[in-house]
N, C-alpha and C. Protein backbone atom coordinates (compact mmCIF):
# COMPACT_ATOMS: atom_id res chain seq x y z
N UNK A 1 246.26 64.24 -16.36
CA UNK A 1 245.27 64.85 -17.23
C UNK A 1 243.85 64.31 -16.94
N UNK A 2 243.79 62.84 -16.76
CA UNK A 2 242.56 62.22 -16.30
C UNK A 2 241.92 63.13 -15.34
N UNK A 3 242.74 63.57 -13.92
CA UNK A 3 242.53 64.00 -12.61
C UNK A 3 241.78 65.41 -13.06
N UNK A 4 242.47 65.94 -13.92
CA UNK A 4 242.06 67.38 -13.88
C UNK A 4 240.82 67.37 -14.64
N UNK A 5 240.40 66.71 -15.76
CA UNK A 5 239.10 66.12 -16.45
C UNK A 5 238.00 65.98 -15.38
N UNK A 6 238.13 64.48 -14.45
CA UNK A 6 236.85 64.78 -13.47
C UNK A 6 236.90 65.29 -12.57
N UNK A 7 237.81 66.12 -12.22
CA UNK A 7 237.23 67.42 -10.69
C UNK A 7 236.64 68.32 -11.79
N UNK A 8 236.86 68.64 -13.44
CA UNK A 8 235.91 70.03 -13.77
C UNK A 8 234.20 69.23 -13.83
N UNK A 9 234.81 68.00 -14.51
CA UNK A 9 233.67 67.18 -14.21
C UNK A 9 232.59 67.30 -12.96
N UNK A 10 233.29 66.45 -11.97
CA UNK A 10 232.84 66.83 -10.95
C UNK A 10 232.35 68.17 -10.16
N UNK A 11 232.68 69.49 -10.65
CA UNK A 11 232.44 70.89 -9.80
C UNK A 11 231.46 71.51 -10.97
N UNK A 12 231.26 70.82 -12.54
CA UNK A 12 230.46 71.20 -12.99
C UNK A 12 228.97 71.08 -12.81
N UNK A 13 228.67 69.54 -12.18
CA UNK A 13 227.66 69.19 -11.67
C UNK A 13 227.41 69.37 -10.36
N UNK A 14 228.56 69.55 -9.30
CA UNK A 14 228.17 70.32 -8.29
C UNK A 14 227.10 71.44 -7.86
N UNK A 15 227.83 72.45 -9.04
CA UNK A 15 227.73 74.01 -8.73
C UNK A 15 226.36 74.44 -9.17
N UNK A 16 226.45 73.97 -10.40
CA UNK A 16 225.21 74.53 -11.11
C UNK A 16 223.68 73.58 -10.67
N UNK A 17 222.95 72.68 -10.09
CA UNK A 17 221.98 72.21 -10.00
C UNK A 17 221.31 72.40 -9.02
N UNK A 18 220.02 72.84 -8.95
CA UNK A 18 219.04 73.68 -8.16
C UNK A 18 218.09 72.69 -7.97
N UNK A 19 217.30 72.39 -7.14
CA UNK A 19 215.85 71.79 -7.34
C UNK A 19 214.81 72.87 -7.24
N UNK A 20 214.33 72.98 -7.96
CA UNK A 20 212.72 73.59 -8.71
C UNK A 20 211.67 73.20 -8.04
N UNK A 21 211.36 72.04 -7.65
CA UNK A 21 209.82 71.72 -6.56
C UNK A 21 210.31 70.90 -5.55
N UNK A 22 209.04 71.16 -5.07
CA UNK A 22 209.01 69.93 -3.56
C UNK A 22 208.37 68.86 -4.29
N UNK A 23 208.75 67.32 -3.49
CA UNK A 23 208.04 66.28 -4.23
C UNK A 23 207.86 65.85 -2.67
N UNK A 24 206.43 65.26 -2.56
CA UNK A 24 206.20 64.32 -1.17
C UNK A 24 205.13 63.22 -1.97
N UNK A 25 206.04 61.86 -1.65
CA UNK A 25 205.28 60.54 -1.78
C UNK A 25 204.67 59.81 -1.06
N UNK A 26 203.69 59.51 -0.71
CA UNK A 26 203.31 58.21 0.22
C UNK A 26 202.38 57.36 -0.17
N UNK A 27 202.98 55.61 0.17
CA UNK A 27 202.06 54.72 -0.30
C UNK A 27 201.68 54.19 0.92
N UNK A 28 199.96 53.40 0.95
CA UNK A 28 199.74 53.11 2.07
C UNK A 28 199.57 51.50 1.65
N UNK A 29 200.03 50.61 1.98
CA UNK A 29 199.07 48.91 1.53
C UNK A 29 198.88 48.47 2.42
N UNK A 30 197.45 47.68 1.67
CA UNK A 30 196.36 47.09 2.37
C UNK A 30 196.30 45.90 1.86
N UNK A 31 196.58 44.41 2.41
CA UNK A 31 196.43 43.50 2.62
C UNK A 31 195.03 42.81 2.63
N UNK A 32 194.11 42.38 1.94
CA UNK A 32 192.76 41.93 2.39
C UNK A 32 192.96 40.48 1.96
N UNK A 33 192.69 39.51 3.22
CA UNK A 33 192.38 38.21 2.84
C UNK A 33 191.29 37.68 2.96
N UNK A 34 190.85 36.96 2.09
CA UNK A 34 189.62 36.58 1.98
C UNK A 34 188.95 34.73 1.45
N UNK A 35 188.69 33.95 2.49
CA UNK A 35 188.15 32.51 2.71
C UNK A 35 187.10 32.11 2.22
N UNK A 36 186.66 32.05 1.22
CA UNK A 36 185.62 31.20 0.29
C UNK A 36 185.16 30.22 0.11
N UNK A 37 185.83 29.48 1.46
CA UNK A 37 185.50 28.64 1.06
C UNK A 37 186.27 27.08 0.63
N UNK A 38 187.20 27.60 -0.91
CA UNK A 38 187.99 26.38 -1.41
C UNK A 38 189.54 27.02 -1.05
N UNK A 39 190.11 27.95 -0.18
CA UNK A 39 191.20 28.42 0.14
C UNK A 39 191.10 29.76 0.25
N UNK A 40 192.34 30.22 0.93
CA UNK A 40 192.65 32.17 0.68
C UNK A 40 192.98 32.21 -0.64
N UNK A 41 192.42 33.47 -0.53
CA UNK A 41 193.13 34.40 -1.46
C UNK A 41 193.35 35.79 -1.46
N UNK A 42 194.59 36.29 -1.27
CA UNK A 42 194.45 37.66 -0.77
C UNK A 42 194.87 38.73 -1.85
N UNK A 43 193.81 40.02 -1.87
CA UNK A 43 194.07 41.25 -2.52
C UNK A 43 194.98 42.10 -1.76
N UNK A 44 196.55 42.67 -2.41
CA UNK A 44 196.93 43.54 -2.54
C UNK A 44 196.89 44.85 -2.90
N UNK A 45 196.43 45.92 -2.35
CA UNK A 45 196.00 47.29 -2.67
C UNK A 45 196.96 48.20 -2.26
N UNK A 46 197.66 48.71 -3.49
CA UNK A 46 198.80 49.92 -2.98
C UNK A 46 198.57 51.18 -3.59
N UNK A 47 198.37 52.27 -2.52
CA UNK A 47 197.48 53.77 -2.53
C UNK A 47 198.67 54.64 -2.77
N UNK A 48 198.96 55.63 -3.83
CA UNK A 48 200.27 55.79 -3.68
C UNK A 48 199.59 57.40 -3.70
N UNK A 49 200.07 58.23 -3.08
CA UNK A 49 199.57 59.78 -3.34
C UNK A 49 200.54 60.82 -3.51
N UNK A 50 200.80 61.34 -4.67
CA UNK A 50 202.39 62.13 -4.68
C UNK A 50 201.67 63.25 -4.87
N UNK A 51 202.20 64.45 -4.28
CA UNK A 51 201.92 66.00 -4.08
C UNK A 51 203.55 66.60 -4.66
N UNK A 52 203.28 67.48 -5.83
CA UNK A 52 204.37 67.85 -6.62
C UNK A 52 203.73 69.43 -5.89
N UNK A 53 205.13 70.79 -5.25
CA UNK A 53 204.62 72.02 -5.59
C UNK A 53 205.94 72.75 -6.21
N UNK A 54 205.49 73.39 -7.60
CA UNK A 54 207.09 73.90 -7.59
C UNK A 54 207.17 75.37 -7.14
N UNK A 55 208.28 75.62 -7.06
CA UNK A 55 209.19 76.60 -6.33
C UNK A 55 209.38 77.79 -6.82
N UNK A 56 208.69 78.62 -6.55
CA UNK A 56 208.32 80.00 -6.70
C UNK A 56 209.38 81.33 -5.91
N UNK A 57 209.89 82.15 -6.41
CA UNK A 57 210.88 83.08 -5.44
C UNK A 57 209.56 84.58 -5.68
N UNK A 58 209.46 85.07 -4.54
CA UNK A 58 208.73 86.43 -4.35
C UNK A 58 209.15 87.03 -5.34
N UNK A 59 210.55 87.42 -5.31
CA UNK A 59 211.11 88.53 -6.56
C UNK A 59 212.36 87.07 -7.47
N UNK A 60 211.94 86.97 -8.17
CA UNK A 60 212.84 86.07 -8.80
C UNK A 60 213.93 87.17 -9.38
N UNK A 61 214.17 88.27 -9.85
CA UNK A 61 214.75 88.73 -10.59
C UNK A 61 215.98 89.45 -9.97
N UNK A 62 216.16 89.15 -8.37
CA UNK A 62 216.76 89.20 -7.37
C UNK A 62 218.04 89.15 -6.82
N UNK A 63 218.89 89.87 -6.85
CA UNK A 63 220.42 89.30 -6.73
C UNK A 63 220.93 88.85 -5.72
N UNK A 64 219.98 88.88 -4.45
CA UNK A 64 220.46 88.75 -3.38
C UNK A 64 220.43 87.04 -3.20
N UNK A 65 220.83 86.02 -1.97
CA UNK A 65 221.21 85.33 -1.76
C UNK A 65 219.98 84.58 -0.91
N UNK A 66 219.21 85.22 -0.22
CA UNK A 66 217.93 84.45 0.68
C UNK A 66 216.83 85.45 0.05
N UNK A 67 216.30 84.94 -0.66
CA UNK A 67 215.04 84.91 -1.07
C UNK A 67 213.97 84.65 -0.94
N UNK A 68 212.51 85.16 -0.59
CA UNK A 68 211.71 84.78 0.34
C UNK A 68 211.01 83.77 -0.91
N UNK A 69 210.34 82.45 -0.34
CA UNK A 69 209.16 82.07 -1.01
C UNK A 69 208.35 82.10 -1.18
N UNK A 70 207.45 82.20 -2.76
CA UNK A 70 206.24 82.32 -2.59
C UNK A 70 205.05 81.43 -2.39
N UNK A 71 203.85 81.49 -1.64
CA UNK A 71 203.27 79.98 -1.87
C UNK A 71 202.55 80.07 -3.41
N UNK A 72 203.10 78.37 -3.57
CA UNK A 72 202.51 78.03 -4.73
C UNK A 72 201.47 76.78 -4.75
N UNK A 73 200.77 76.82 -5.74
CA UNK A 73 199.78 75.40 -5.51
C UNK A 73 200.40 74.26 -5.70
N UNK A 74 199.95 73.16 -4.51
CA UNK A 74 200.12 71.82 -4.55
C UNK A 74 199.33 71.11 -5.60
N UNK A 75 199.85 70.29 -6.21
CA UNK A 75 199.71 69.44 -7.26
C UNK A 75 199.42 67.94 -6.68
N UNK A 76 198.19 67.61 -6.30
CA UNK A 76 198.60 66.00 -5.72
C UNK A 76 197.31 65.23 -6.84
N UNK A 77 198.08 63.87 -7.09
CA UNK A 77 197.57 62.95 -7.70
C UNK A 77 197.38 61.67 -6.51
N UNK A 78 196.54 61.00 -7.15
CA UNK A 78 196.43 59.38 -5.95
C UNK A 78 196.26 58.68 -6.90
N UNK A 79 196.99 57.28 -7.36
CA UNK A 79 196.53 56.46 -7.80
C UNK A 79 196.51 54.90 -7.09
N UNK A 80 195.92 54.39 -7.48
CA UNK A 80 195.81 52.65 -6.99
C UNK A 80 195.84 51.76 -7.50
N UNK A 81 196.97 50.86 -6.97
CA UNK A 81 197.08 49.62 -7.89
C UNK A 81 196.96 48.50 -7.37
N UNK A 82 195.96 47.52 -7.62
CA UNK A 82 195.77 46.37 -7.34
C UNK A 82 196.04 45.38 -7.90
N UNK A 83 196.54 44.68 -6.90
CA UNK A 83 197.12 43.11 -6.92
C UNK A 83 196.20 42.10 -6.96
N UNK A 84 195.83 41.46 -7.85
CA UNK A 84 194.09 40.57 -7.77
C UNK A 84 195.35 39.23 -6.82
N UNK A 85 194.59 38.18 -6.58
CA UNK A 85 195.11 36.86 -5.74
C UNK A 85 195.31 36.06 -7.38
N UNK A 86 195.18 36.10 -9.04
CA UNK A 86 195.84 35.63 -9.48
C UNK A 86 197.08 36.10 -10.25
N UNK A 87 197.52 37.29 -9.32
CA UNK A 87 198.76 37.65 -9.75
C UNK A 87 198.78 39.07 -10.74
N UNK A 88 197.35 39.39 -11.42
CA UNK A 88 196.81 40.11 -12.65
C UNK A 88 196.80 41.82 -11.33
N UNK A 89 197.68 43.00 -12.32
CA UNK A 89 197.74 44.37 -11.71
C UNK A 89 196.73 45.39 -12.25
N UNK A 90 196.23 45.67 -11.55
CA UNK A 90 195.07 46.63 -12.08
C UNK A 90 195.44 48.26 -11.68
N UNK A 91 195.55 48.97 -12.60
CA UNK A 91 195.62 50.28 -11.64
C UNK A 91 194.43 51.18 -12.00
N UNK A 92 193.94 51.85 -10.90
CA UNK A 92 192.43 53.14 -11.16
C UNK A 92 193.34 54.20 -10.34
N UNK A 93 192.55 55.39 -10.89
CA UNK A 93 192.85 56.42 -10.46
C UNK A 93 192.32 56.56 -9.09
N UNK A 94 190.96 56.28 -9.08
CA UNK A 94 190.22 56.33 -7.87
C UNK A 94 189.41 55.02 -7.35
N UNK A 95 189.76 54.03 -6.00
CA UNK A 95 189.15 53.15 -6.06
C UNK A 95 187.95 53.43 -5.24
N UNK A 96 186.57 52.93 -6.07
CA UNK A 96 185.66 53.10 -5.29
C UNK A 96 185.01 51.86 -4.46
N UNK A 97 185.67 51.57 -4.26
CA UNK A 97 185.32 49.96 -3.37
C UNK A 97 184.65 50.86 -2.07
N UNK A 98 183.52 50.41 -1.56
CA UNK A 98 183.06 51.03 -0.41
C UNK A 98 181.54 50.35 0.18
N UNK A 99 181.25 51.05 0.73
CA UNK A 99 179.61 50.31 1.16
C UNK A 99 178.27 51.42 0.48
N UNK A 100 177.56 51.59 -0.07
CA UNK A 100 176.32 52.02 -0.55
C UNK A 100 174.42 51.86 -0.47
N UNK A 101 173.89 52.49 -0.24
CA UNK A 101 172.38 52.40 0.04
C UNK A 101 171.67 52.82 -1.06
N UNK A 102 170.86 51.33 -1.60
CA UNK A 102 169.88 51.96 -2.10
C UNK A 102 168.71 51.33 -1.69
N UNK A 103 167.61 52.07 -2.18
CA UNK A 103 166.37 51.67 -1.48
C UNK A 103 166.39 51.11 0.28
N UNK A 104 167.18 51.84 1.13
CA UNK A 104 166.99 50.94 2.24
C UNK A 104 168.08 50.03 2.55
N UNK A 105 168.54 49.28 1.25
CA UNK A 105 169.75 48.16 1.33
C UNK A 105 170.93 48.73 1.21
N UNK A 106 171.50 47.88 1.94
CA UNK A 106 172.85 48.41 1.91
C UNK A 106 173.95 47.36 1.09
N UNK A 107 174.68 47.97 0.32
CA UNK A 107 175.62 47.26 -0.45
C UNK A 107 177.11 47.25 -0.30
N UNK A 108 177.54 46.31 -1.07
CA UNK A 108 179.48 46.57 -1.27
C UNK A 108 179.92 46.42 -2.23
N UNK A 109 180.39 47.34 -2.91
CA UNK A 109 181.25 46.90 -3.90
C UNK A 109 182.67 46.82 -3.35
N UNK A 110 182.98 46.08 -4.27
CA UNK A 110 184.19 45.14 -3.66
C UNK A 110 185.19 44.92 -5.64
N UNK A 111 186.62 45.52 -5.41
CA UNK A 111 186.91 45.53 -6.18
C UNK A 111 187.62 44.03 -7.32
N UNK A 112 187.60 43.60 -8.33
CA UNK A 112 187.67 42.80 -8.71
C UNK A 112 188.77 42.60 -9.95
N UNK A 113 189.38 41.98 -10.76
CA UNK A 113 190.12 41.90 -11.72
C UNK A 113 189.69 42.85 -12.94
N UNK A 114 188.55 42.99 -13.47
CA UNK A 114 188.06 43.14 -14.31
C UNK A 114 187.34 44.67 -13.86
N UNK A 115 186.72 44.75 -13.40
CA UNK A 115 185.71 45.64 -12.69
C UNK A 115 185.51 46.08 -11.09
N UNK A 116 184.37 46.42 -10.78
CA UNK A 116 183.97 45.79 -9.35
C UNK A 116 182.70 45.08 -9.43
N UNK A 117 182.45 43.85 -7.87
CA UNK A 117 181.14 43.30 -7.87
C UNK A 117 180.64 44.43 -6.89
N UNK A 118 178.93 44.00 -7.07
CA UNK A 118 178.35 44.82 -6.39
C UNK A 118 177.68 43.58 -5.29
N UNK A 119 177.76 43.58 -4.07
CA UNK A 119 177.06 42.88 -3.52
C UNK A 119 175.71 43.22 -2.29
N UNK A 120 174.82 42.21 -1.93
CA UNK A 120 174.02 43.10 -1.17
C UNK A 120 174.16 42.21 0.03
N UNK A 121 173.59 42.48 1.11
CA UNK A 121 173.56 42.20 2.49
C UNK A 121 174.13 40.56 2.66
N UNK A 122 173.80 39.71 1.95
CA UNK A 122 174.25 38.44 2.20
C UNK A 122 175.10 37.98 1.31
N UNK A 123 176.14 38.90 0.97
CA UNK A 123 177.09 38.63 0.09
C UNK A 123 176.86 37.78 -0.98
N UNK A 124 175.78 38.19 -1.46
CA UNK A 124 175.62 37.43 -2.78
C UNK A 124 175.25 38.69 -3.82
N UNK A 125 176.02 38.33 -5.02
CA UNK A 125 176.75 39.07 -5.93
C UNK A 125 175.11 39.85 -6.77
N UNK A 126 174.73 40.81 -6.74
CA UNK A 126 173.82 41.66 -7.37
C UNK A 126 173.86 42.43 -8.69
N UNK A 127 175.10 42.35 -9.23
CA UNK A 127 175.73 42.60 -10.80
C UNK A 127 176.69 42.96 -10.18
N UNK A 128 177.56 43.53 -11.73
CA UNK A 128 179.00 43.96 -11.86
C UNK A 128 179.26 45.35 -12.53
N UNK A 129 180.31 45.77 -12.29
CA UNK A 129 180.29 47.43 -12.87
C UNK A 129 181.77 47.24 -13.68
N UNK A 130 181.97 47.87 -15.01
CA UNK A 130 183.00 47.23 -15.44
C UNK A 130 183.28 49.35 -16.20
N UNK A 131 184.37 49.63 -16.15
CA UNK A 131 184.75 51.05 -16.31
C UNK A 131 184.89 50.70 -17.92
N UNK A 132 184.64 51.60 -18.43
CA UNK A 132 184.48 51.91 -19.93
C UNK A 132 185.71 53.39 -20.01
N UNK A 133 186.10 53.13 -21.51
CA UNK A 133 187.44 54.22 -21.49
C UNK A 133 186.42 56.06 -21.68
N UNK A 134 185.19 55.68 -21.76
CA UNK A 134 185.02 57.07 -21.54
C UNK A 134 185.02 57.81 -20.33
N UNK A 135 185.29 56.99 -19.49
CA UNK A 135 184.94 57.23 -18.00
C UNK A 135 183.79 56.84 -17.15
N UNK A 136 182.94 55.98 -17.85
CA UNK A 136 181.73 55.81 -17.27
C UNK A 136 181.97 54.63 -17.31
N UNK A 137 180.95 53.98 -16.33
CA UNK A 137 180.71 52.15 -16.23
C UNK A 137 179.30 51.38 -16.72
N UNK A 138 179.75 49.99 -17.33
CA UNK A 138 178.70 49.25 -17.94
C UNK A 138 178.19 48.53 -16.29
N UNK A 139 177.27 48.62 -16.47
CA UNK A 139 176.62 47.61 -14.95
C UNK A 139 175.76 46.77 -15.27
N UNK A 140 176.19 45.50 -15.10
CA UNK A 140 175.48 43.64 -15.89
C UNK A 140 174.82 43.34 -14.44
N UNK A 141 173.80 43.11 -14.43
CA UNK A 141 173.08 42.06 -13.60
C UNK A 141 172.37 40.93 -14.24
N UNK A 142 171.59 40.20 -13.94
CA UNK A 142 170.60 38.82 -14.73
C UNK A 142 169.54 39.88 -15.15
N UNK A 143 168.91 40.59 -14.65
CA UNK A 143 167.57 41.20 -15.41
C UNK A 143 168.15 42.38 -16.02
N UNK A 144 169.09 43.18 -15.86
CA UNK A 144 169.47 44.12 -16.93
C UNK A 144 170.66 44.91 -16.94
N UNK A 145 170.95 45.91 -18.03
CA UNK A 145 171.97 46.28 -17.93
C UNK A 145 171.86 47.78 -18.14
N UNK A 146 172.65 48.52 -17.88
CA UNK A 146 172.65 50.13 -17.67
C UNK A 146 174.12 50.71 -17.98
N UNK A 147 174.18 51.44 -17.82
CA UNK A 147 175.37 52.73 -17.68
C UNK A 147 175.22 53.41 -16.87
N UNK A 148 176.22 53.43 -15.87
CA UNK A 148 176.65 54.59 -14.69
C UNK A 148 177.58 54.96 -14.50
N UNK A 149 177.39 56.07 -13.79
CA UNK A 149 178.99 56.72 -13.22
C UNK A 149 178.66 57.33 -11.92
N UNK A 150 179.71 57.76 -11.53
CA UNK A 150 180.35 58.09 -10.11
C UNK A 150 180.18 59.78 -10.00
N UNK A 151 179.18 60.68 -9.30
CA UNK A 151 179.11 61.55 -9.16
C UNK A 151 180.17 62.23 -7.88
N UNK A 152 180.00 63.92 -8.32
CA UNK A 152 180.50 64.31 -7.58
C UNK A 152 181.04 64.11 -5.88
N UNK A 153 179.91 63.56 -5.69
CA UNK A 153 179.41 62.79 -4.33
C UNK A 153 180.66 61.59 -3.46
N UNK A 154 180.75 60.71 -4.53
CA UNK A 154 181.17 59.55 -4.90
C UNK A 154 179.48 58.71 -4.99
N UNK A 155 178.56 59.15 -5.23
CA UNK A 155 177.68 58.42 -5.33
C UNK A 155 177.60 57.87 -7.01
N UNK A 156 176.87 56.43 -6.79
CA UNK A 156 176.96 55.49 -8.37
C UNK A 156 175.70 55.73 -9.11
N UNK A 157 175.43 56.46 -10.22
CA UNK A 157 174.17 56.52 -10.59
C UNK A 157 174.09 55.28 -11.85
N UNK A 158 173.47 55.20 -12.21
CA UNK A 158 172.56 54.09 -13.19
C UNK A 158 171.69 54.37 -13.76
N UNK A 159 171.95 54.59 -14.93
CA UNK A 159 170.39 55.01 -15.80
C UNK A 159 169.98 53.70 -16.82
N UNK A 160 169.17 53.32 -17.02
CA UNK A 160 168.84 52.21 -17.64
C UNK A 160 167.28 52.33 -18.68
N UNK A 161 167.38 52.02 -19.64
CA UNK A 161 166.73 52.41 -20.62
C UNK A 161 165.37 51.50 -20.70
N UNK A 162 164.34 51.85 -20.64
CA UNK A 162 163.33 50.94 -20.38
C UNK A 162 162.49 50.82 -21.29
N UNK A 163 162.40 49.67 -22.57
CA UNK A 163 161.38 49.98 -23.96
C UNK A 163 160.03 49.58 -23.83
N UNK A 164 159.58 49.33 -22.65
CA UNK A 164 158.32 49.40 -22.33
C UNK A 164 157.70 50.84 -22.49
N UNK A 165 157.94 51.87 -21.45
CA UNK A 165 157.93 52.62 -21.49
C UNK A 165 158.97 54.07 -22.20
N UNK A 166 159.40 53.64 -22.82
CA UNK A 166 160.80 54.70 -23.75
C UNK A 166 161.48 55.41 -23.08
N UNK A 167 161.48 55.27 -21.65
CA UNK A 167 162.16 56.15 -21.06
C UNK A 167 163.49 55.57 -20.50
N UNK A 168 164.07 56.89 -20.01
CA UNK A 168 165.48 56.55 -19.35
C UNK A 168 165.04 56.60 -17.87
N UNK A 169 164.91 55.52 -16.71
CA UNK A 169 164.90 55.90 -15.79
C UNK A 169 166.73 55.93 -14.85
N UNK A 170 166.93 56.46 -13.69
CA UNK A 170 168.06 56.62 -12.85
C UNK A 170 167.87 55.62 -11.26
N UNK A 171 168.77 55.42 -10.52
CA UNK A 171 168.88 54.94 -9.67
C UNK A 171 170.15 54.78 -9.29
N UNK A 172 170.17 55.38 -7.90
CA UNK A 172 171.41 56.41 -7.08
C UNK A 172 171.70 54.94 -5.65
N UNK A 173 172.77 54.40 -6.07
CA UNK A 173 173.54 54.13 -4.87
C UNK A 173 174.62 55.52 -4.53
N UNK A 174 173.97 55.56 -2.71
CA UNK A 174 174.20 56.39 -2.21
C UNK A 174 176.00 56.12 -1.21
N UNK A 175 176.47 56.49 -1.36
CA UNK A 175 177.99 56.41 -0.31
C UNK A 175 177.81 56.70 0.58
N UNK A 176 178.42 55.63 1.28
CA UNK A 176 178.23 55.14 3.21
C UNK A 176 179.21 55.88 3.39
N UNK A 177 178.68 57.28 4.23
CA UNK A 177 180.41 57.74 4.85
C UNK A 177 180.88 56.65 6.03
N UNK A 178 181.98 56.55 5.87
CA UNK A 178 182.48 55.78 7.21
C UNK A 178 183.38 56.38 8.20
């Protein structure tokens, strides 16, 4: 009686289960070590990008057996999760760690536990950009502080409020294609 229980068992889950989409995953990691000085310490960065499309039949309503497909839209997400060197996981949707120009100079942000630093030509630290849950970022330096975000571009704008003059002025780090 057991026997005859899991073969219906078994041919019930056989017969009937279809898959509905395509799923394609890929993660890429990146290893960065970095000497300061008083020892390494290395950042872990894992890029994971999954593309979901589901599965569309030309005539779904179809009795026949080969059915042509229809194309349907790909669905892809990327997210990133970082490994800081004290063990602490950060994940962004989009990391913008990269190189940037403003005025002439060229910069890096460079991603961090908390935020990212911003640094300029001699790797010395020029403020910090810290993501706020509205989607935008607080940016701290010694002489001031602003709000920016990440344009279409991937470029970093900064607007910063000036009570000398009452105004809002802007200032565009530009993205280094590489």
């Amino acid at each position: 009686m057991k026997l005859v229980a899991i073969i219906v068992l078994i041919m019930t889950f056989s017969f009937g289960y279809s898959q509905n989409k395509n799923i394609k995953e890929e993660t890429k990691t990146t290893i960065t070590t970095v000497d300061n000085g008083q020892g390494e310490k290395q950042t872990i960065k894992n890029e994971t990008v999954k593309e979901v499309q589901l599965l569309e039949h030309q005539a779904p309503t179809s009795n026949t057996i080969n059915v042509e497909q229809k194309d349907s839209p790909i669905i892809a997400t990327k997210t990133t999760e970082i490994i800081n060197p004290d063990g602490t996981v950060r994940t962004v949707d989009i990391d913008r760690s990269s190189y940037y120009l403003l005025d002439g100079v060229k910069y890096k942000v460079s991603s961090e536990p908390n935020g990212y630093s911003i640094l300029n030509e001699t790797n010395v630290t020029a403020g910090k950009i810290y993501k706020t849950s509205t989607n935008s970022y607080i940016y701290s330096s010694k002489n001031k502080t602003s709000i920016g975000f990440f344009d279409s571009n991937g470029n970093l704008v900064l607007e910063t409020y000036n009570p000398k003059t009452d105004k809002v002025t802007f200032e565009t780090y530009i993205l280094v294609k590489q």
